[in-house]
PDB file of N, CA and C in Angstrom:
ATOM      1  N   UNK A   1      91.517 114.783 101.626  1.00  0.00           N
ATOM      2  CA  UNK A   1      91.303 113.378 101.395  1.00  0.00           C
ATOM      3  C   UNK A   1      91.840 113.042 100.011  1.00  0.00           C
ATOM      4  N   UNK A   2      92.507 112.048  99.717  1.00  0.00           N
ATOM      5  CA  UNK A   2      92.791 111.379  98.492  1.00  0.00           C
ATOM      6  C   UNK A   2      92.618 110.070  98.064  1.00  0.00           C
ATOM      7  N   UNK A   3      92.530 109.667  97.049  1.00  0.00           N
ATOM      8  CA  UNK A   3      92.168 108.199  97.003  1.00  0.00           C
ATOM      9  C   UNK A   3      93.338 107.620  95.869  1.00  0.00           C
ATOM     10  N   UNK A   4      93.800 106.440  95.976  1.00  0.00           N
ATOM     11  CA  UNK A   4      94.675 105.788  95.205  1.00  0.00           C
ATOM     12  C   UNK A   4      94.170 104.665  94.151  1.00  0.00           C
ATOM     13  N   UNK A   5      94.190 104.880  93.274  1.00  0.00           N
ATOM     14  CA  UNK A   5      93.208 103.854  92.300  1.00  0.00           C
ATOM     15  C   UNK A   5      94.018 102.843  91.442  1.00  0.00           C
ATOM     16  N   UNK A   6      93.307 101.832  91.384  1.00  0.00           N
ATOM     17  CA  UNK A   6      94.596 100.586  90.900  1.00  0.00           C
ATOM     18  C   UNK A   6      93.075 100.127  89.227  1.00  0.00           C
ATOM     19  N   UNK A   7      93.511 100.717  88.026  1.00  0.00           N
ATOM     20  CA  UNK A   7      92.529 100.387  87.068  1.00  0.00           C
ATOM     21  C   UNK A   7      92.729  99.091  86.497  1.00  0.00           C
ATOM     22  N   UNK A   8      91.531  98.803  86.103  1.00  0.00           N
ATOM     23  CA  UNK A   8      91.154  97.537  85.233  1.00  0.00           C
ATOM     24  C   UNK A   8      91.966  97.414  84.269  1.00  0.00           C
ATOM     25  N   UNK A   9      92.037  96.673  83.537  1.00  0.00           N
ATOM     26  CA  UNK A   9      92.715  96.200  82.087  1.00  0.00           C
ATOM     27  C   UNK A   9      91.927  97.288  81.471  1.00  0.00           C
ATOM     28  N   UNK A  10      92.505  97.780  80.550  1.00  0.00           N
ATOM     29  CA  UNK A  10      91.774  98.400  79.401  1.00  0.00           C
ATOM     30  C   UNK A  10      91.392  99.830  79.978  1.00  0.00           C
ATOM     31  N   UNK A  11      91.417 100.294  80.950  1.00  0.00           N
ATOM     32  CA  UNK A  11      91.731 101.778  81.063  1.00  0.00           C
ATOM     33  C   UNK A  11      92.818 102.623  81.598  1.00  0.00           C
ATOM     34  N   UNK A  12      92.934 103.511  80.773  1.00  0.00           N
ATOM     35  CA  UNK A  12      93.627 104.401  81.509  1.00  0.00           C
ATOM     36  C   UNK A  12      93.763 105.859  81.863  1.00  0.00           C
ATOM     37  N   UNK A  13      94.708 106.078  82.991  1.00  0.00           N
ATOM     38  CA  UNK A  13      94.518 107.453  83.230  1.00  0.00           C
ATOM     39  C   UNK A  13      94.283 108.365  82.665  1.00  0.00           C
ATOM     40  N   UNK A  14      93.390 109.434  83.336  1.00  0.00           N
ATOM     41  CA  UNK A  14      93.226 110.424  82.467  1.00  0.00           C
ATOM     42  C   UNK A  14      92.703 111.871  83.801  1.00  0.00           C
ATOM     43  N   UNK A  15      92.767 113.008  82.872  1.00  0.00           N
ATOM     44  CA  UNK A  15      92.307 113.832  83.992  1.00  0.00           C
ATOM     45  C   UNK A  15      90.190 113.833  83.865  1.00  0.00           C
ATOM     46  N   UNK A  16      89.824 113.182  82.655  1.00  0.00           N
ATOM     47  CA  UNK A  16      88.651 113.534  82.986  1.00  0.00           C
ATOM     48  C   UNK A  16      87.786 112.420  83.480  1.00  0.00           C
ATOM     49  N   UNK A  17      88.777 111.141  83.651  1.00  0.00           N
ATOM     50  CA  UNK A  17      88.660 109.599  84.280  1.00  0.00           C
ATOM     51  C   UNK A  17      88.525 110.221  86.156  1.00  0.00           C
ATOM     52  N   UNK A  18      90.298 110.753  86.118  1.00  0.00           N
ATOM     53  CA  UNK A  18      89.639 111.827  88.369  1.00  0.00           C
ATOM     54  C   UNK A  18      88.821 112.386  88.648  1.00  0.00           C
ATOM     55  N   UNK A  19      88.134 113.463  87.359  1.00  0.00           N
ATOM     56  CA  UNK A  19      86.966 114.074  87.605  1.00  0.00           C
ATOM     57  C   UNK A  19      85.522 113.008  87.398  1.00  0.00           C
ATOM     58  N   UNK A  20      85.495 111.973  87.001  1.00  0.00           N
ATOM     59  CA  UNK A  20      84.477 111.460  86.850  1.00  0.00           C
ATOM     60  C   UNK A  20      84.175 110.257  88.338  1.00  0.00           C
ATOM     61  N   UNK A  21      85.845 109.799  88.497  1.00  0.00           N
ATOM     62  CA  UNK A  21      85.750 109.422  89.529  1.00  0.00           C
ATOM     63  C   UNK A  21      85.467 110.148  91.050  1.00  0.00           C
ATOM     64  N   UNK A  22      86.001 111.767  91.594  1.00  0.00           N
ATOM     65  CA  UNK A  22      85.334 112.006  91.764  1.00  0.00           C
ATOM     66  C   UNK A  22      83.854 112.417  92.087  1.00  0.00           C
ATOM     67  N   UNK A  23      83.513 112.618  91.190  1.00  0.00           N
ATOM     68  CA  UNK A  23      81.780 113.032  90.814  1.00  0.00           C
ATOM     69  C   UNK A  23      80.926 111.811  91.765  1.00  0.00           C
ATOM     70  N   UNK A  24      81.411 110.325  91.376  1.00  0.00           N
ATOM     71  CA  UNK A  24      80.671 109.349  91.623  1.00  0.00           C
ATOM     72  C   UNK A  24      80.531 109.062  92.962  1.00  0.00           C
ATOM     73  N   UNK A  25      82.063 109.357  94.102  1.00  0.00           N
ATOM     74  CA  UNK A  25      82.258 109.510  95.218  1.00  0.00           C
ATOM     75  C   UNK A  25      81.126 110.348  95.536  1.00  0.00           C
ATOM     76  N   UNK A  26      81.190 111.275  95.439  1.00  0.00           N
ATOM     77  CA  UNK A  26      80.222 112.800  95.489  1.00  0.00           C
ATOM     78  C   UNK A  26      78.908 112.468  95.678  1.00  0.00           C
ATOM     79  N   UNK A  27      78.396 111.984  94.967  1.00  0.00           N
ATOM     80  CA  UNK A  27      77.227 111.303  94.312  1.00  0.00           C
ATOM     81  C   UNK A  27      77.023 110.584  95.094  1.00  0.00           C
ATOM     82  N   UNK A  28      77.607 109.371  95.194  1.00  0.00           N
ATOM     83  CA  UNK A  28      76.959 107.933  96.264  1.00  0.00           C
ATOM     84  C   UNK A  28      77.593 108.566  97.644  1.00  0.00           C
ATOM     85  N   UNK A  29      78.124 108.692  97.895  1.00  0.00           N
ATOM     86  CA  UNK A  29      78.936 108.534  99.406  1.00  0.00           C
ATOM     87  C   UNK A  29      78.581 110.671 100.070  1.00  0.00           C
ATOM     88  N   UNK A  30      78.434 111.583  99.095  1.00  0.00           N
ATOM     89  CA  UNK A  30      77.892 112.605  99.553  1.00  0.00           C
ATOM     90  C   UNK A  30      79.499 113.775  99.158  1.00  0.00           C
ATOM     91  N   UNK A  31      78.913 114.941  98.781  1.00  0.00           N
ATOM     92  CA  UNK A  31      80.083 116.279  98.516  1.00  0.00           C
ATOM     93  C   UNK A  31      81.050 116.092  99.532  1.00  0.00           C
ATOM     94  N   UNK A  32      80.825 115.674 100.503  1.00  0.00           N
ATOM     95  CA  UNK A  32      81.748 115.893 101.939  1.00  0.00           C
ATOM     96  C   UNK A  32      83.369 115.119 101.710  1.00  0.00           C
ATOM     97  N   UNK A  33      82.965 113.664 100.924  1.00  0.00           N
ATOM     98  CA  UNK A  33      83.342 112.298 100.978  1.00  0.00           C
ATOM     99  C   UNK A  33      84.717 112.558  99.744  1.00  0.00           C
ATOM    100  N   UNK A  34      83.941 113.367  98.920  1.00  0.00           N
ATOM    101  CA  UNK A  34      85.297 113.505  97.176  1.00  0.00           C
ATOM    102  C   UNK A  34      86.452 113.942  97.889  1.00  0.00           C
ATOM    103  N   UNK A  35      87.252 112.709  97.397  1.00  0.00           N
ATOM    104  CA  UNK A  35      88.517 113.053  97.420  1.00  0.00           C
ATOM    105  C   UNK A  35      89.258 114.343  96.557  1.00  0.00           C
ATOM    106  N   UNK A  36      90.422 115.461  97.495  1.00  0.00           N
ATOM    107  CA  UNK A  36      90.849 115.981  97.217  1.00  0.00           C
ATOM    108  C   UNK A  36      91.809 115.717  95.260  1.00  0.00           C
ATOM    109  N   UNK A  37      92.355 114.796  95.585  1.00  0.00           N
ATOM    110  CA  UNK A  37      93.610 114.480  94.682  1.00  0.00           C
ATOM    111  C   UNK A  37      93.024 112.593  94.578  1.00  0.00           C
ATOM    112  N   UNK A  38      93.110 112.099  93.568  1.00  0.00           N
ATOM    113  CA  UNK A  38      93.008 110.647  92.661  1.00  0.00           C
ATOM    114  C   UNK A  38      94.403 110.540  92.505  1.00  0.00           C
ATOM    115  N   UNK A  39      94.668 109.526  93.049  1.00  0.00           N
ATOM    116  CA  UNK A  39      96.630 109.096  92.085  1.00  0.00           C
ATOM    117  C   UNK A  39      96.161 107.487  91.570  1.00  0.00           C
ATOM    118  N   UNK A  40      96.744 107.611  90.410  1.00  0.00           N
ATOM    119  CA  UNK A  40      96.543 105.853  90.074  1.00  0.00           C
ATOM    120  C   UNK A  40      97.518 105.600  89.652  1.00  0.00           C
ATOM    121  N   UNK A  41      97.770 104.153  90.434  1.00  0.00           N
ATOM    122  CA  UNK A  41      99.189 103.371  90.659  1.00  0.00           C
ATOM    123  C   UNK A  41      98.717 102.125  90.234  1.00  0.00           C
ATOM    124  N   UNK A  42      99.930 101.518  89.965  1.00  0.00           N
ATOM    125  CA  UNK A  42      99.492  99.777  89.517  1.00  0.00           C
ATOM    126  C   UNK A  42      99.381  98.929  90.678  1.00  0.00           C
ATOM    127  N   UNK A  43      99.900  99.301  91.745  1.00  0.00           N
ATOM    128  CA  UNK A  43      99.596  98.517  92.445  1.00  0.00           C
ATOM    129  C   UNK A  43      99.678  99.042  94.331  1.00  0.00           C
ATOM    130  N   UNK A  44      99.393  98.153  95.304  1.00  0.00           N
ATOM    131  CA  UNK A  44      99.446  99.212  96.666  1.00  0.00           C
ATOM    132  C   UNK A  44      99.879  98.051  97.794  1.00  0.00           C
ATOM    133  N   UNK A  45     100.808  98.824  98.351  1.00  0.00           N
ATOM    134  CA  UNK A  45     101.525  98.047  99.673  1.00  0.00           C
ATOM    135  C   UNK A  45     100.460  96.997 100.232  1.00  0.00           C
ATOM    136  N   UNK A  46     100.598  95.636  99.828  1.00  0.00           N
ATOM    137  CA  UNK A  46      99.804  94.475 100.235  1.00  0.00           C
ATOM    138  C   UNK A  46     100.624  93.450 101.883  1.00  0.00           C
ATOM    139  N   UNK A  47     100.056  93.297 102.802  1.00  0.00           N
ATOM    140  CA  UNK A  47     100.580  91.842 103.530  1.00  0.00           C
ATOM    141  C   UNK A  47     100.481  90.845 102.971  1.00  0.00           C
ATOM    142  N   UNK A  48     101.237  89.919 104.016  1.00  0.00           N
ATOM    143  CA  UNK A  48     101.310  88.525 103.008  1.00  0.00           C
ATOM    144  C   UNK A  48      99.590  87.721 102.973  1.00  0.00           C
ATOM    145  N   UNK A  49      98.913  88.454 103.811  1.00  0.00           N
ATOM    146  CA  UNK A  49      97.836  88.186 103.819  1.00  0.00           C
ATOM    147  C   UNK A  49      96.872  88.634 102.627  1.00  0.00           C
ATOM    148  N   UNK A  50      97.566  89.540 102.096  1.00  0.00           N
ATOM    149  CA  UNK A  50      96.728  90.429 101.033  1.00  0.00           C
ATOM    150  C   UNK A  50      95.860  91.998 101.622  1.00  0.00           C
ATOM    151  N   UNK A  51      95.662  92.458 102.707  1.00  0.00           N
ATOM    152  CA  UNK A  51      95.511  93.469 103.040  1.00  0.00           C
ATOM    153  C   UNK A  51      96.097  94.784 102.825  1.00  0.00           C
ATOM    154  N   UNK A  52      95.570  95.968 102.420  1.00  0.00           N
ATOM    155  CA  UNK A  52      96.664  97.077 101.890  1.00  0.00           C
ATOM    156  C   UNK A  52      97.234  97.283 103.171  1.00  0.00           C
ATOM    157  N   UNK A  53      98.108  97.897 103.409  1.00  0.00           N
ATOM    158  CA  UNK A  53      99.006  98.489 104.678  1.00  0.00           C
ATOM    159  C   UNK A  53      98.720  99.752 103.992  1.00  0.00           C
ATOM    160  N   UNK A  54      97.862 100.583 104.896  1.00  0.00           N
ATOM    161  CA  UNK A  54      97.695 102.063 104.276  1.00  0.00           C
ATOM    162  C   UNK A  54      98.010 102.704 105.220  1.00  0.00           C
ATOM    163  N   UNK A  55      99.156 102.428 106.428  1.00  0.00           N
ATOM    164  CA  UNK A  55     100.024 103.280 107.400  1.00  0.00           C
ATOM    165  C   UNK A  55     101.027 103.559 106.302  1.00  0.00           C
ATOM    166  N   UNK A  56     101.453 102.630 105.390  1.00  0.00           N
ATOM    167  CA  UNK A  56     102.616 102.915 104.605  1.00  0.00           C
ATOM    168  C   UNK A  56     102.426 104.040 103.361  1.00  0.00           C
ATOM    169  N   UNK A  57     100.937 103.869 102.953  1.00  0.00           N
ATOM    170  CA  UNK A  57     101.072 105.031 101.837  1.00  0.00           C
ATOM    171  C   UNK A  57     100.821 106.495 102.748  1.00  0.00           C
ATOM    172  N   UNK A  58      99.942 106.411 103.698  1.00  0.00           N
ATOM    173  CA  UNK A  58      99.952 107.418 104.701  1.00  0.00           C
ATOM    174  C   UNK A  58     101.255 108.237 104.885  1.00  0.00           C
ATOM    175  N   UNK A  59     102.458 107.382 105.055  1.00  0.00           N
ATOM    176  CA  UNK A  59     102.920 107.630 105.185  1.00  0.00           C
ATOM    177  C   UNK A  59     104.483 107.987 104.004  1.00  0.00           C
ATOM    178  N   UNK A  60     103.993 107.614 103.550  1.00  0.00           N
ATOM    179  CA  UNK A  60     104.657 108.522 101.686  1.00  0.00           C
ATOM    180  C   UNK A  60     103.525 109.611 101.750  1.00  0.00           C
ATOM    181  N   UNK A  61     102.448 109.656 101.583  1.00  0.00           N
ATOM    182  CA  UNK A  61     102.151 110.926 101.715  1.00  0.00           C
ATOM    183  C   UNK A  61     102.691 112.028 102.133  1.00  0.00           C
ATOM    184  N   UNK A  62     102.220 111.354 103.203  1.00  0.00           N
ATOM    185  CA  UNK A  62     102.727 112.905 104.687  1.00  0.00           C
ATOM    186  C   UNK A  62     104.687 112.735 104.281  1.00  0.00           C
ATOM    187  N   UNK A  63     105.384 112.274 103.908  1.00  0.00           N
ATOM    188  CA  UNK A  63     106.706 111.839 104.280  1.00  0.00           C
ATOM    189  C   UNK A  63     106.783 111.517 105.477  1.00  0.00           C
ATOM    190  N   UNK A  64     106.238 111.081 106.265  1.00  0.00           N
ATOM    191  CA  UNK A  64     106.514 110.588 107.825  1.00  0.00           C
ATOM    192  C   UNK A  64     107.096 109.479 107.765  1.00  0.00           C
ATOM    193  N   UNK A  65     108.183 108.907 108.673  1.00  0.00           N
ATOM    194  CA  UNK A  65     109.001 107.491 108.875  1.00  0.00           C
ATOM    195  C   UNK A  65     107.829 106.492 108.687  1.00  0.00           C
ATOM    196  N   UNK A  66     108.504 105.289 107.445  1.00  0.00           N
ATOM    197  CA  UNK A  66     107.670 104.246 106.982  1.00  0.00           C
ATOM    198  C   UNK A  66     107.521 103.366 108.511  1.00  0.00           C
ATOM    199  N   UNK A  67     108.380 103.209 109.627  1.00  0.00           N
ATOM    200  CA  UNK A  67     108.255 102.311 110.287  1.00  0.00           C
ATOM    201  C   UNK A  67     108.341 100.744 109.540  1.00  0.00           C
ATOM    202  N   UNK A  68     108.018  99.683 110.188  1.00  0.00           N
ATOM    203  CA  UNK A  68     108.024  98.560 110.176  1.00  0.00           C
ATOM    204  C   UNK A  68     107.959  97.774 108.801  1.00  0.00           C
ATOM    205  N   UNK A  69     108.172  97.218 108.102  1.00  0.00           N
ATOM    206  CA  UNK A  69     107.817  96.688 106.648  1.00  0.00           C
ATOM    207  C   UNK A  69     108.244  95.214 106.863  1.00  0.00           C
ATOM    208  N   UNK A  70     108.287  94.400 107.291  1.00  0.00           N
ATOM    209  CA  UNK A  70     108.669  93.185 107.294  1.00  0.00           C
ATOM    210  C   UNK A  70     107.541  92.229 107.218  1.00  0.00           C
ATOM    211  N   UNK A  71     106.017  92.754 107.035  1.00  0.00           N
ATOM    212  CA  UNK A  71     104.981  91.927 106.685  1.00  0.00           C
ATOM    213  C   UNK A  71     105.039  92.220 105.051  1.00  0.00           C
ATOM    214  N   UNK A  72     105.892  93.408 104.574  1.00  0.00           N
ATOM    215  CA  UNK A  72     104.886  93.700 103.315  1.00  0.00           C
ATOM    216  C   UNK A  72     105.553  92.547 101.973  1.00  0.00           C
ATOM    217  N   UNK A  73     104.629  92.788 101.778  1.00  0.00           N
ATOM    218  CA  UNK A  73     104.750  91.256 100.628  1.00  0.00           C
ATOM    219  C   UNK A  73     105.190  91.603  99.149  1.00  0.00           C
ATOM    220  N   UNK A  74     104.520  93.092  98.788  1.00  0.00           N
ATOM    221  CA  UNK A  74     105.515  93.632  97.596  1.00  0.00           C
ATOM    222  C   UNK A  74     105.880  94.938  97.541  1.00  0.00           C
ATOM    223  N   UNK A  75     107.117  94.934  97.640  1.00  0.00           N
ATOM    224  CA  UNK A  75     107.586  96.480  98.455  1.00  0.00           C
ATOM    225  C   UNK A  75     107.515  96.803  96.859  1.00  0.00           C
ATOM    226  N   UNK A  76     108.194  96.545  95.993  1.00  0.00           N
ATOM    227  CA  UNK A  76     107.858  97.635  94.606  1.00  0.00           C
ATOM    228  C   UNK A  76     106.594  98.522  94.477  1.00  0.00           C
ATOM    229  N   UNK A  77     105.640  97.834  95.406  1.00  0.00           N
ATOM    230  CA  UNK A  77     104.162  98.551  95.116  1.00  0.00           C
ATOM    231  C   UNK A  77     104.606 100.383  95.956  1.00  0.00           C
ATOM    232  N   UNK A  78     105.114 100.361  96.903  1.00  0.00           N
ATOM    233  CA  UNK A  78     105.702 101.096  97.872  1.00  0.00           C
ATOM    234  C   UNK A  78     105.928 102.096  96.709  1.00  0.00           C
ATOM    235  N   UNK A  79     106.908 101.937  95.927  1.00  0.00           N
ATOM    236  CA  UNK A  79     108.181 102.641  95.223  1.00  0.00           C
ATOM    237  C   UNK A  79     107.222 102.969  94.290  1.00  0.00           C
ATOM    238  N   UNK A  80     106.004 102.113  93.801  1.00  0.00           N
ATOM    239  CA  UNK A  80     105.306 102.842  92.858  1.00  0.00           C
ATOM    240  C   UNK A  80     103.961 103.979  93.609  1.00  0.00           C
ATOM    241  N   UNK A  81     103.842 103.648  94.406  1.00  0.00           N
ATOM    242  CA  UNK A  81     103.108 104.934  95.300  1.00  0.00           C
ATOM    243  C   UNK A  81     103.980 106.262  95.588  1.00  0.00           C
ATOM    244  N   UNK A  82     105.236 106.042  96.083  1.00  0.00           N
ATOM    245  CA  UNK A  82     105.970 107.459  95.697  1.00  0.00           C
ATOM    246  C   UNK A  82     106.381 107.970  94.716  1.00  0.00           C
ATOM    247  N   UNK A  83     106.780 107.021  93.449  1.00  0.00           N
ATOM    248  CA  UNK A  83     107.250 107.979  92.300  1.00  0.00           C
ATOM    249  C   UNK A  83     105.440 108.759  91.738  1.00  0.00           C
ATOM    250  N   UNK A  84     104.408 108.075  92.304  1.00  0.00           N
ATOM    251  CA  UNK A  84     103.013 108.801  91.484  1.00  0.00           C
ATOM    252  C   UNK A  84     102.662 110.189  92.323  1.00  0.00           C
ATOM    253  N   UNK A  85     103.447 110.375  93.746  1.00  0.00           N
ATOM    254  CA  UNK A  85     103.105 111.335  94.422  1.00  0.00           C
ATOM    255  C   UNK A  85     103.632 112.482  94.026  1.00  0.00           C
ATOM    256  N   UNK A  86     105.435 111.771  94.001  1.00  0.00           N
ATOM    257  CA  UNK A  86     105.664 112.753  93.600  1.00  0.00           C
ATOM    258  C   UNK A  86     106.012 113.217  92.059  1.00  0.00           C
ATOM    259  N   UNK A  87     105.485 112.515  91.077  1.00  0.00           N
ATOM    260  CA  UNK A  87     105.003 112.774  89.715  1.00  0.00           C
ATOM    261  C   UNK A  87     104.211 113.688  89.363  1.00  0.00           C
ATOM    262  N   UNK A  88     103.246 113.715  90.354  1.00  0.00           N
ATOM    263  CA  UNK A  88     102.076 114.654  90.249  1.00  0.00           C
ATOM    264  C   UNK A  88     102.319 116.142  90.622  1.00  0.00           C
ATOM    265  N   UNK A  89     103.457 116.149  91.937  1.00  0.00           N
ATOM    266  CA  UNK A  89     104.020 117.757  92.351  1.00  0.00           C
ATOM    267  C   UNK A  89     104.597 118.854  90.917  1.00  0.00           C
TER     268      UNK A  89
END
């Protein structure tokens, strides 16, 4: 499991910011629930509706074919979900 985090003004990444975020997952939602890997990006594949499209980061993940994109409303968000994936390798 991983989670993609988009921070507030005034913070930033850090490795003991994933472990804390972590922890809290852990904590409220149960050990089972903590995400493997935290990536934080500025921003995440939105419709024009405003909904994330999380077939699309799914699929930068896995590298599996993006399929369809003609709802997405800011593809740069896209481009910033893969350069953080693979930043992190």
């Amino acid at each position: 499991m991983v989670a993609f985090v988009i921070l507030r003004k005034g913070y930033q990444p850090s490795d003991e910011l994933k472990e804390e975020l972590r922890e809290h997952v852990a904590k409220m939602l149960g050990k089972i629930a903590r995400p493997d890997e935290i990536y934080f990006v500025p921003d995440l594949p939105k419709t024009r509706s405003g909904k994330i499209m999380r077939r699309l980061v799914k699929a930068k993940l896995t590298k599996a074919t993006i399929g369809d994109t003609s709802t997405l409303m800011n593809p740069e968000a896209l481009v910033y979900v893969e350069q953080t994936i693979e930043g992190s390798k």
